[in-house]
Protein backbone atom coordinates (compact mmCIF):
# COMPACT_ATOMS: atom_id res chain seq x y z
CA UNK A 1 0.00 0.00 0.00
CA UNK A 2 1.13 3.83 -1.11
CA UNK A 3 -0.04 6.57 0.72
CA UNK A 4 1.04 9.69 -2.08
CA UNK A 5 0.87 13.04 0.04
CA UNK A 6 0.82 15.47 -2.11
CA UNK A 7 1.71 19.44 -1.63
CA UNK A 8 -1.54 21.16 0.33
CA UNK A 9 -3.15 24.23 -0.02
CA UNK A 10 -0.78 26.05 1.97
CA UNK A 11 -2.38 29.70 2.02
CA UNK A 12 -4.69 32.11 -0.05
CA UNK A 13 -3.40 33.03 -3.34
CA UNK A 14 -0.32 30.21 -3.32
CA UNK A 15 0.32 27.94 -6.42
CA UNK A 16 3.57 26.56 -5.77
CA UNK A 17 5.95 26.22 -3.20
CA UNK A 18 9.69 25.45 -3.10
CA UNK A 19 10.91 22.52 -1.21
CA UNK A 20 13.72 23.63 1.19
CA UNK A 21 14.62 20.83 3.51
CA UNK A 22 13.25 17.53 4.24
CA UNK A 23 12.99 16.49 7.64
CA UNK A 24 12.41 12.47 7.08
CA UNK A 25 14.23 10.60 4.41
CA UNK A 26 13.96 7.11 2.85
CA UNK A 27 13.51 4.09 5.32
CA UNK A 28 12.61 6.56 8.34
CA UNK A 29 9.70 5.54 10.33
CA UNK A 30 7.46 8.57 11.25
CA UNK A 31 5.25 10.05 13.39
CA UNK A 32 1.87 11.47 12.70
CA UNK A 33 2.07 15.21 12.99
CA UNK A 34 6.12 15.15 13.42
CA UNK A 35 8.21 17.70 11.09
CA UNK A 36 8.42 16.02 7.87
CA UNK A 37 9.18 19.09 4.80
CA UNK A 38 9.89 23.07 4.82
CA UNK A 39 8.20 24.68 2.11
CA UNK A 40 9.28 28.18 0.67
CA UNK A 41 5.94 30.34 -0.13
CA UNK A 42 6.40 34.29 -0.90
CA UNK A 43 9.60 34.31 1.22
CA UNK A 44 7.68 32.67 3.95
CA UNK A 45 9.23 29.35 5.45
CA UNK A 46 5.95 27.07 5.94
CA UNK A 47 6.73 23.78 8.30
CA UNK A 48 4.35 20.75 6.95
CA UNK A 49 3.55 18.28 9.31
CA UNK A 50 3.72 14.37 8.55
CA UNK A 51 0.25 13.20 7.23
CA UNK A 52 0.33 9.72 8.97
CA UNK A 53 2.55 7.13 10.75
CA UNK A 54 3.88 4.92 8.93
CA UNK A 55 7.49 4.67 6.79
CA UNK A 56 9.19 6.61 4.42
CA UNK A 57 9.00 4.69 0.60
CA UNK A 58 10.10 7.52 -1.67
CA UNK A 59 10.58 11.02 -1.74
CA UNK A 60 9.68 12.68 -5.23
CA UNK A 61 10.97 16.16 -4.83
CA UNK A 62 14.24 16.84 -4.00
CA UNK A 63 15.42 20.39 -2.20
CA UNK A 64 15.35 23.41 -4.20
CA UNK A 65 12.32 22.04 -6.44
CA UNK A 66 9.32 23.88 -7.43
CA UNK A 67 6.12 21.88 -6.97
CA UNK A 68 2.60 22.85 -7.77
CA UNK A 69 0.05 22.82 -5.03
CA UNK A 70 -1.25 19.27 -6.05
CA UNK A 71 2.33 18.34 -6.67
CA UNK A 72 3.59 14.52 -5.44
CA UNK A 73 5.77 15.31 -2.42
CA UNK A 74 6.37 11.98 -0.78
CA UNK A 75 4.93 8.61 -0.45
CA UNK A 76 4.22 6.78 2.58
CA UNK A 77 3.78 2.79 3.88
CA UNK A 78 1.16 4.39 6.54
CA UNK A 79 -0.08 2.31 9.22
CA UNK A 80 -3.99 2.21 10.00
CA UNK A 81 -5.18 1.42 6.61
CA UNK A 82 -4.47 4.57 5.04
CA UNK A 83 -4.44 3.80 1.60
CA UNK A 84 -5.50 7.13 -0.81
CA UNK A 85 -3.00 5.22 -3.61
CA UNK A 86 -2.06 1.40 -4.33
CA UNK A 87 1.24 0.82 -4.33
CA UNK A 88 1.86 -1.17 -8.08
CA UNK A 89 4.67 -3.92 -9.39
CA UNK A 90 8.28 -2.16 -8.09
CA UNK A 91 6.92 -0.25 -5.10
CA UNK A 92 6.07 2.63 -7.42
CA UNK A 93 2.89 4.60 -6.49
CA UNK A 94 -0.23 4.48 -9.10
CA UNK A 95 -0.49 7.98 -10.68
CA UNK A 96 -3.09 10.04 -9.20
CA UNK A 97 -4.58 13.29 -10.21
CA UNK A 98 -2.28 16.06 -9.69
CA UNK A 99 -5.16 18.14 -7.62
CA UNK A 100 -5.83 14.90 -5.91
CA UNK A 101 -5.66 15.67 -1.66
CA UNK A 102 -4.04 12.94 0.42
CA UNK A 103 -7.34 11.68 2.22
CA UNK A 104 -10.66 12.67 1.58
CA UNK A 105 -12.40 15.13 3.66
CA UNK A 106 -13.53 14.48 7.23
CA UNK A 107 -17.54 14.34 7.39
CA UNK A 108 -18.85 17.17 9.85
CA UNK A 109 -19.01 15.83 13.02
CA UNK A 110 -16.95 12.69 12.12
CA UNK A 111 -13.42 11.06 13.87
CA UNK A 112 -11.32 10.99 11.15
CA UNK A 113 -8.15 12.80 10.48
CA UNK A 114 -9.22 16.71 8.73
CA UNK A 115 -6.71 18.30 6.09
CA UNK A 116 -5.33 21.58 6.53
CA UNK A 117 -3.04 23.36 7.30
CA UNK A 118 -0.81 24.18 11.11
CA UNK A 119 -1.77 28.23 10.63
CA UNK A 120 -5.77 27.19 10.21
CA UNK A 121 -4.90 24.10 13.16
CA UNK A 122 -3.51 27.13 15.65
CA UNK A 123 -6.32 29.42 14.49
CA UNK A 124 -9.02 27.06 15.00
CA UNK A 125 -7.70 26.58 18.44
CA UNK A 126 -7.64 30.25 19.39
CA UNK A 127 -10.84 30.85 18.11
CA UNK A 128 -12.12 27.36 19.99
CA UNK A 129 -13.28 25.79 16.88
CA UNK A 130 -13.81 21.71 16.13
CA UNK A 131 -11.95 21.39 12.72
CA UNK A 132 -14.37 18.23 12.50
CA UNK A 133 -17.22 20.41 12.51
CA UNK A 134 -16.00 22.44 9.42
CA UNK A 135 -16.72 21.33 6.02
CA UNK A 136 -13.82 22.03 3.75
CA UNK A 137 -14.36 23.45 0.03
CA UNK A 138 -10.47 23.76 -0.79
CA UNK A 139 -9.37 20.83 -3.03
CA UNK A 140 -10.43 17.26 -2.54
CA UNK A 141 -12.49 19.03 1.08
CA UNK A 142 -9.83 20.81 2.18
CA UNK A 143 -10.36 23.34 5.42
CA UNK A 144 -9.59 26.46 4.03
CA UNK A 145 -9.26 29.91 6.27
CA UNK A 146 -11.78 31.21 4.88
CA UNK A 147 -13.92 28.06 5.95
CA UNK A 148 -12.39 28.34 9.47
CA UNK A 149 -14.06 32.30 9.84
CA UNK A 150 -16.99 30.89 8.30
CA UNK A 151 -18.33 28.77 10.67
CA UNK A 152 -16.60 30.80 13.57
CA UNK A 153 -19.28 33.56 12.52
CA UNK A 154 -22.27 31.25 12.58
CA UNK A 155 -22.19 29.74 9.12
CA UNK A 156 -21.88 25.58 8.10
CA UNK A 157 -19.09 26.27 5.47
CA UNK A 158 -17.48 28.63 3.47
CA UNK A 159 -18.18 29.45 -0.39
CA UNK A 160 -15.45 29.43 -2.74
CA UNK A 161 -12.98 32.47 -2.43
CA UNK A 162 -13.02 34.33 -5.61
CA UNK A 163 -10.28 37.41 -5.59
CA UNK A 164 -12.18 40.58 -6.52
CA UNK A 165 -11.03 42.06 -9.83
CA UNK A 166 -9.68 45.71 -8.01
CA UNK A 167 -9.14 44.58 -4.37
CA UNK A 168 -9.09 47.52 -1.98
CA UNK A 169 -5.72 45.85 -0.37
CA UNK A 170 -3.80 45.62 -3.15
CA UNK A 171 -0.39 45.13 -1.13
CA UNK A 172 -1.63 42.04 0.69
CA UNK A 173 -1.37 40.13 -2.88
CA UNK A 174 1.93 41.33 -4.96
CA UNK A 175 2.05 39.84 -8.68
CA UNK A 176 4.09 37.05 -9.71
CA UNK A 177 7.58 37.03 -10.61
CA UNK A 178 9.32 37.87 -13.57
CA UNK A 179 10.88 34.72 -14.91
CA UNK A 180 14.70 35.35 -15.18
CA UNK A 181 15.91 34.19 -18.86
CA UNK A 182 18.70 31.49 -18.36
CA UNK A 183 22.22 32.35 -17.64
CA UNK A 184 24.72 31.51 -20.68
CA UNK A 185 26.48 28.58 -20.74
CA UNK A 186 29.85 29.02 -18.16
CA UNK A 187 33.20 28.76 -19.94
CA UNK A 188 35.01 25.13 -18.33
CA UNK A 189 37.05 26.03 -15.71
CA UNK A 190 40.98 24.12 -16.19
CA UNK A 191 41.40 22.10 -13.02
CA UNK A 192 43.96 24.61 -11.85
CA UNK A 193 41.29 26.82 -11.35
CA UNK A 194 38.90 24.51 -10.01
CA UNK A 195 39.31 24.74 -6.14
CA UNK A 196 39.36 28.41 -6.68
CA UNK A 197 35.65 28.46 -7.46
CA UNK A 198 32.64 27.72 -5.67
CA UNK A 199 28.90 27.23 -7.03
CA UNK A 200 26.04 28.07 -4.78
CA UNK A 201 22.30 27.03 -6.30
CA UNK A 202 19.94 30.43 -5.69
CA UNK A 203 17.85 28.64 -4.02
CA UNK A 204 14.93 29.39 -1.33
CA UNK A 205 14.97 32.56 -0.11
CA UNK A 206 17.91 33.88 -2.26
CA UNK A 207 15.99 33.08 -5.49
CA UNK A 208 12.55 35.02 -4.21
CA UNK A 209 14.93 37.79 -3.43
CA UNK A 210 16.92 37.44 -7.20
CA UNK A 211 13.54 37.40 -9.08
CA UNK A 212 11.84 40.37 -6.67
CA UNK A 213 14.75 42.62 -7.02
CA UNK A 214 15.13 41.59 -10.92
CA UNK A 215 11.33 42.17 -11.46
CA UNK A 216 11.51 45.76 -9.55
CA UNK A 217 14.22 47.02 -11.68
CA UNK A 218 12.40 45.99 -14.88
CA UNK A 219 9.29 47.81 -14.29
CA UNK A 220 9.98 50.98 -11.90
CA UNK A 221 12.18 53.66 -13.21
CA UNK A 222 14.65 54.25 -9.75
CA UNK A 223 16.13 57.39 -8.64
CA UNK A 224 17.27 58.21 -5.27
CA UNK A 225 17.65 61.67 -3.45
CA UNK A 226 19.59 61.92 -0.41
CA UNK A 227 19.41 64.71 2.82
CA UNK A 228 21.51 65.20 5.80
CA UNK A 229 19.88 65.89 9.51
CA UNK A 230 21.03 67.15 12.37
CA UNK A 231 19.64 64.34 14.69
CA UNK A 232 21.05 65.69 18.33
CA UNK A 233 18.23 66.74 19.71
CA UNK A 234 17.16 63.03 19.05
CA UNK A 235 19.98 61.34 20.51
CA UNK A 236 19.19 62.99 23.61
CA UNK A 237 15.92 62.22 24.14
CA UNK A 238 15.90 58.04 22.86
CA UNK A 239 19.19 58.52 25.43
CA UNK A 240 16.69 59.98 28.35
CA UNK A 241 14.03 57.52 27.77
CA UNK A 242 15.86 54.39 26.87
CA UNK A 243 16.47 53.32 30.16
CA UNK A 244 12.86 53.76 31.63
CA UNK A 245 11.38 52.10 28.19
CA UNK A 246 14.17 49.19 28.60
CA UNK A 247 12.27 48.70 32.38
CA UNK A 248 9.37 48.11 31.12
CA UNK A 249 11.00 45.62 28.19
CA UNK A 250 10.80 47.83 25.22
CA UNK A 251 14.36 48.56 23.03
CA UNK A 252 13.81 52.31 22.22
CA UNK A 253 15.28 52.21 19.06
CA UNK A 254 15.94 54.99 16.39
CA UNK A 255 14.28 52.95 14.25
CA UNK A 256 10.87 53.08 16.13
CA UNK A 257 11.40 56.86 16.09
CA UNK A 258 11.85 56.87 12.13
CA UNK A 259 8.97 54.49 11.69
CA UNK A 260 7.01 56.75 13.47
CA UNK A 261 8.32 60.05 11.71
CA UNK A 262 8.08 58.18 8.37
CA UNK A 263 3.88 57.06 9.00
CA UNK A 264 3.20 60.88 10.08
CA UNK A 265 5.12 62.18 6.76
CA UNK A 266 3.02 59.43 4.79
CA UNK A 267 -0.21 61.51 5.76
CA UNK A 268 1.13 64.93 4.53
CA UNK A 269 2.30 63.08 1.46
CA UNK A 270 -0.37 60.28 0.80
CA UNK A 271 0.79 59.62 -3.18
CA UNK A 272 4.22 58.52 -2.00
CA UNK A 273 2.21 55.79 0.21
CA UNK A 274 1.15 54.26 -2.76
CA UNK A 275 1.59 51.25 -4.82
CA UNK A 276 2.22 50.77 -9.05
CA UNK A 277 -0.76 48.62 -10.96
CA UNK A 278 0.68 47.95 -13.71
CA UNK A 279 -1.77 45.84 -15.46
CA UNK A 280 -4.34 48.02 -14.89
CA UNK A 281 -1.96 51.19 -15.63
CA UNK A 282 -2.77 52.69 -12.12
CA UNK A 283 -1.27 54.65 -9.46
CA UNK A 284 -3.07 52.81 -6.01
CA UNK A 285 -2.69 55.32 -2.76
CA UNK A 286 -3.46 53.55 0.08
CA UNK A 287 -4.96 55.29 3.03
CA UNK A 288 -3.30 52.97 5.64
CA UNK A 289 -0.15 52.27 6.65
CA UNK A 290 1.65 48.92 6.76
CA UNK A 291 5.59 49.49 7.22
CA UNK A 292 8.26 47.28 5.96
CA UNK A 293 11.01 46.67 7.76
CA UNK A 294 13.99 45.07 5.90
CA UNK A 295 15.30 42.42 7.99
CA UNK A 296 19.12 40.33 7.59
CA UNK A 297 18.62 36.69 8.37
CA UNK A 298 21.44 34.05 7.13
CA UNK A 299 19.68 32.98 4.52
CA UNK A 300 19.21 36.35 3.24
CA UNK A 301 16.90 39.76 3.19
CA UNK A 302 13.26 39.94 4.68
CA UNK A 303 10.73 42.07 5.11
CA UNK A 304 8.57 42.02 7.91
CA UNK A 305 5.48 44.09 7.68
CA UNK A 306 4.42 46.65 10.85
CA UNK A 307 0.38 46.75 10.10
CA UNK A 308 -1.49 49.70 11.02
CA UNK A 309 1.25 51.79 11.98
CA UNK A 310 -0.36 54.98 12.11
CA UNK A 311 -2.64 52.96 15.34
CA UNK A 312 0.90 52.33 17.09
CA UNK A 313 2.97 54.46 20.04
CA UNK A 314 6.49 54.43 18.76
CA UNK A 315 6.75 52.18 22.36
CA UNK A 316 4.92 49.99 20.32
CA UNK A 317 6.47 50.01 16.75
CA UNK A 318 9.50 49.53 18.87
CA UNK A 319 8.45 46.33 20.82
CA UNK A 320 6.94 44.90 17.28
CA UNK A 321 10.22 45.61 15.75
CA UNK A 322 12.55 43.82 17.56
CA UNK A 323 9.74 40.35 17.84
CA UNK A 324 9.24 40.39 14.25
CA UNK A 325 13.52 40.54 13.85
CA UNK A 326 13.74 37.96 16.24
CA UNK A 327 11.57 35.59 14.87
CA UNK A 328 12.61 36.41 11.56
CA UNK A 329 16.64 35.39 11.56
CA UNK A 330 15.07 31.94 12.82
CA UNK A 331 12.21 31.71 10.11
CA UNK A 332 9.34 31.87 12.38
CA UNK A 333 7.27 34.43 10.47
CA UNK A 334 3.94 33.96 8.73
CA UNK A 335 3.27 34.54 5.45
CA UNK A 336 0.98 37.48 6.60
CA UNK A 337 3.71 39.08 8.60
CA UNK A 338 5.94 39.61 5.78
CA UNK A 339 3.06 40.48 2.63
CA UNK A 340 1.26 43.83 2.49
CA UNK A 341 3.77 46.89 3.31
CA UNK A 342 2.92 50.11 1.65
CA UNK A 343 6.20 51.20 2.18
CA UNK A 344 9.62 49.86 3.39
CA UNK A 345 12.34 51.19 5.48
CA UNK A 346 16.09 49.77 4.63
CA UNK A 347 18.56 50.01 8.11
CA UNK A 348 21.82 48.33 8.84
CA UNK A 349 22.18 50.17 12.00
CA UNK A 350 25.47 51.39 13.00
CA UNK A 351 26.80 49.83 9.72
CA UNK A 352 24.87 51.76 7.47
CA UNK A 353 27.52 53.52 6.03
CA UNK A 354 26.48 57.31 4.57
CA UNK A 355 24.47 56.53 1.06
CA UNK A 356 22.82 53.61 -0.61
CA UNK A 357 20.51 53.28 -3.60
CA UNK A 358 18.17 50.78 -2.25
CA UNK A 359 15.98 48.83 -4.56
CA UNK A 360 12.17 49.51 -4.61
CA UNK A 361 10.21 46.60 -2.64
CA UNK A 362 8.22 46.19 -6.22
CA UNK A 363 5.06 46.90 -6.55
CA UNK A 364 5.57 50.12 -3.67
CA UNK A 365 7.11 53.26 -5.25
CA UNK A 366 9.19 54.60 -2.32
CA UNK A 367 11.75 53.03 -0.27
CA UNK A 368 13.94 54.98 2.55
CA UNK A 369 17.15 53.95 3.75
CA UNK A 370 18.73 54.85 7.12
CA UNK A 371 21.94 55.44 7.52
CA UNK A 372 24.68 55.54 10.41
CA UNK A 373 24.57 58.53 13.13
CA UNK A 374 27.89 60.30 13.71
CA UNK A 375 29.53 62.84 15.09
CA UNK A 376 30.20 65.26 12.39
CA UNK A 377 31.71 68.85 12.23
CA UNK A 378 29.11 71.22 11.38
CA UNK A 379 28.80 75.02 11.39
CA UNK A 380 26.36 76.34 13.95
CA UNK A 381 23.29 79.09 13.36
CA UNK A 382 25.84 81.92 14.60
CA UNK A 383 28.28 80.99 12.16
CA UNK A 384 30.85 79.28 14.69
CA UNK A 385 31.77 75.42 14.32
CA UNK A 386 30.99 72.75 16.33
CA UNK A 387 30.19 69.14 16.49
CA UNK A 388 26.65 67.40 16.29
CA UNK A 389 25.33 63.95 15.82
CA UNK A 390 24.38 63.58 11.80
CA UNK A 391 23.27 61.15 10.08
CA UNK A 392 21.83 60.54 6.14
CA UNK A 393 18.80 59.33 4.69
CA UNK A 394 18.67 58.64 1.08
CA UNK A 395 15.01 57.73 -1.12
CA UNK A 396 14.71 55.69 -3.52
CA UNK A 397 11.16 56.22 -6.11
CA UNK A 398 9.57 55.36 -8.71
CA UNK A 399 9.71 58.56 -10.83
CA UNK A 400 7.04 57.29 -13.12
CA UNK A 401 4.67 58.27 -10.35
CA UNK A 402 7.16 60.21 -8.34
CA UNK A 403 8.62 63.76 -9.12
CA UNK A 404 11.90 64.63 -7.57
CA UNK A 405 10.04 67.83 -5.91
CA UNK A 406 7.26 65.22 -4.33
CA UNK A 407 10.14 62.87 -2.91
CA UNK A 408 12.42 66.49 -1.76
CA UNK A 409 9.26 67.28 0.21
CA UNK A 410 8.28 63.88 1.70
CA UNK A 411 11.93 63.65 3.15
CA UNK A 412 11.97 67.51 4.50
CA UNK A 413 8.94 65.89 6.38
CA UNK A 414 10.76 63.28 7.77
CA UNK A 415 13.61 65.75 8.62
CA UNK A 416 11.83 68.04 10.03
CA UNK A 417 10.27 65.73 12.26
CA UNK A 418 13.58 63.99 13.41
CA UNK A 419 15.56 67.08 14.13
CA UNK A 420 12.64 67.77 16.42
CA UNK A 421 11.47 65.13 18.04
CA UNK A 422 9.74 66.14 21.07
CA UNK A 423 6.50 66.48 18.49
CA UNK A 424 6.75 62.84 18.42
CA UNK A 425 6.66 62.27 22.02
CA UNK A 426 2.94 62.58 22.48
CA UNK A 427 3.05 58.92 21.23
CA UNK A 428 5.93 58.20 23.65
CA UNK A 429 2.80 56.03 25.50
């Protein structure tokens, strides 16, 4: 007997997933519900749980392959009768249809096993919900979320999710990838030169980031302007309060304080907020504020998304910052927690040198990066010199919907607000 598992609806608006690392391999004898494959989903690392227990009899993909929801991941000798394939002649599985799910789906009310996935499992629990008392309508009965909210509101099951032609949320859905053309064949290398070289695959997160950053550049037209603050004024006062915040648990950052400076700006300077249709040929201003916070993890750059931002002290924005970094360089983030920014902030810190270009987080049209703060020389308001804490920021846009004059006056904002920040401690809560 074969039990084919086969790659599960693994969140709204996915069609594929790449396979990062398997957890089980041939001849292992597994658990029901133990670790068994890390997909890759919109730069989101998505753990899949074993279907059954029984034994490992093949795996059919290997790491760093792209398999369609529907796809054949791995086939099973489960125990308990399991049996949604036959096992034929050399132990290879029958072929099933590619949308085919793993088991059917559980009966309302009935005992057996129901298929979803460990965000909709956690999510049922929180909201108290029976996953045996939901009928499924994702593929072959599949719980779906929005089955889950269904019934949590009153209702039996869910209709089929159709996605609206114009959603309202554009940035919770961004549009597919532009396929890179293949490299040219590489010139042999003499053995001389062999242990010289090393190939590295772009795979998992560093090929989402090589075909986001290659689609960006293709469609938005880049420039970047660049101003220099006088941030003294600020040091002082994160200096003054970082200690009682730190108390209380909360890293008062100068990030939080930018966050914060950027999401007022946004509201004096809504188009810069905004995000590039370019199917439709539109310029989409959104009218709420989700923040993007470019993250380093060792497998490469994330963004984790700060929703609502404009609803948040910087106390807050601060304590959200450093979880979703945290949880980030280990790959515990959702895919919601890293989808849907209207606008991205770039920040190495104390290494962040004094200019970068940074790429446009496609389809947004403004991205700011944060550079270092230093003691610089400077020449004071009575014409004396002296020495103040400075620091850069430099803006990246999309001048096809952003004039240099528009992006001068969105970053004077931001300035302005910076170099006096005492107008931002009324959210100091």
């Amino acid at each position: 007997m074969g039990y084919e598992f086969r790659l599960p609806d693994i969140g709204e608006g996915v069609a594929q997933g790449e396979v990062v690392k398997w957890h089980v391999k041939v001849g292992d004898t597994v658990q029901e519900d133990q670790p068994l494959v890390s997909v890759l989903t919109d730069k989101a690392n998505v753990e899949i749980p074993c279907p059954v227990k029984g034994k490992v009899l093949s795996i059919s993909a290997k790491e760093g392959e792209i398999v369609k929801v529907g796809g054949l991941l791995i086939t099973f000798e489960a125990e308990g009768g399991a049996t949604p394939s036959r096992t034929e002649g050399h132990g290879a599985p029958a072929p099933t249809a590619p949308a085919a799910a793993p088991t059917p789906a559980a009966p309302a009310g009935g005992n057996d096993r129901v298929i979803t996935t460990p965000a909709i499992r956690r999510r049922a629990n929180e909201l108290g919900v029976d996953l045996r008392q939901v009928r499924g309508t994702g593929p072959g009965g599949r719980v779906t979320d929005a089955d889950l909210l269904s019934f949590a509101k009153g209702g039996t099951a869910a209709a089929p999710v159709v996605a609206p032609v114009a959603p309202s949320r554009p940035a919770d859905a961004a549009p597919a990838p532009a396929r890179i053309p293949p490299a040219p064949v590489p010139v042999p290398v003499s053995p001389s030169q062999g242990p010289l070289q090393e190939r590295i695959p772009l795979r998992g997160l560093r090929r989402v980031i090589a075909e986001h950053m290659s689609l960006s550049k293709s469609h938005a037209a880049h420039y970047t302007y660049v101003e220099e603050l006088n941030v003294s004024e600020l040091v002082r006062v994160r200096e003054k309060a970082k200690k009682k915040f730190e108390e209380r648990g909360v890293p008062l950052t100068y990030l939080a304080f930018i966050t914060k400076a950027v999401v007022e700006s946004l509201k004096d300077h809504p188009r810069v907020n905004a995000l590039m249709d370019d199917e439709k040929g539109e310029l989409v201003v959104c009218h709420y504020y989700n923040i993007g916070i470019a993250a380093a993890t060792p497998d490469g750059l994330i963004v984790p998304v700060i929703k609502d931002a404009d609803k948040k002290s910087i106390a807050t924005i601060a304590k959200e910052i450093e979880d979703l970094s945290t949880r980030g360089r280990v790959g515990k983030l959702t895919r919601e927690e890293l989808t849907g920014s209207t606008f991205t902030i770039s920040s190495l810190g104390a290494l962040g040198g004094l200019l970068a270009t940074p790429i446009l987080n496609y389809p947004e049209v403004a991205i700011l990066g944060v550079h270092k703060i230093e003691r610089r020389p400077v020449v004071l308001p009575d014409g004396g010199f002296g020495v103040a804490h400075m620091m850069n920021l430099s803006i990246s846009l999309d001048h096809r919907a952003i004039d240099g004059y528009d992006g001068a006056q969105f970053i004077a904002s931001v300035k302005a607000r910076l170099e006096d920040p005492h107008q931002l401690l009324l959210e100091l809560k």
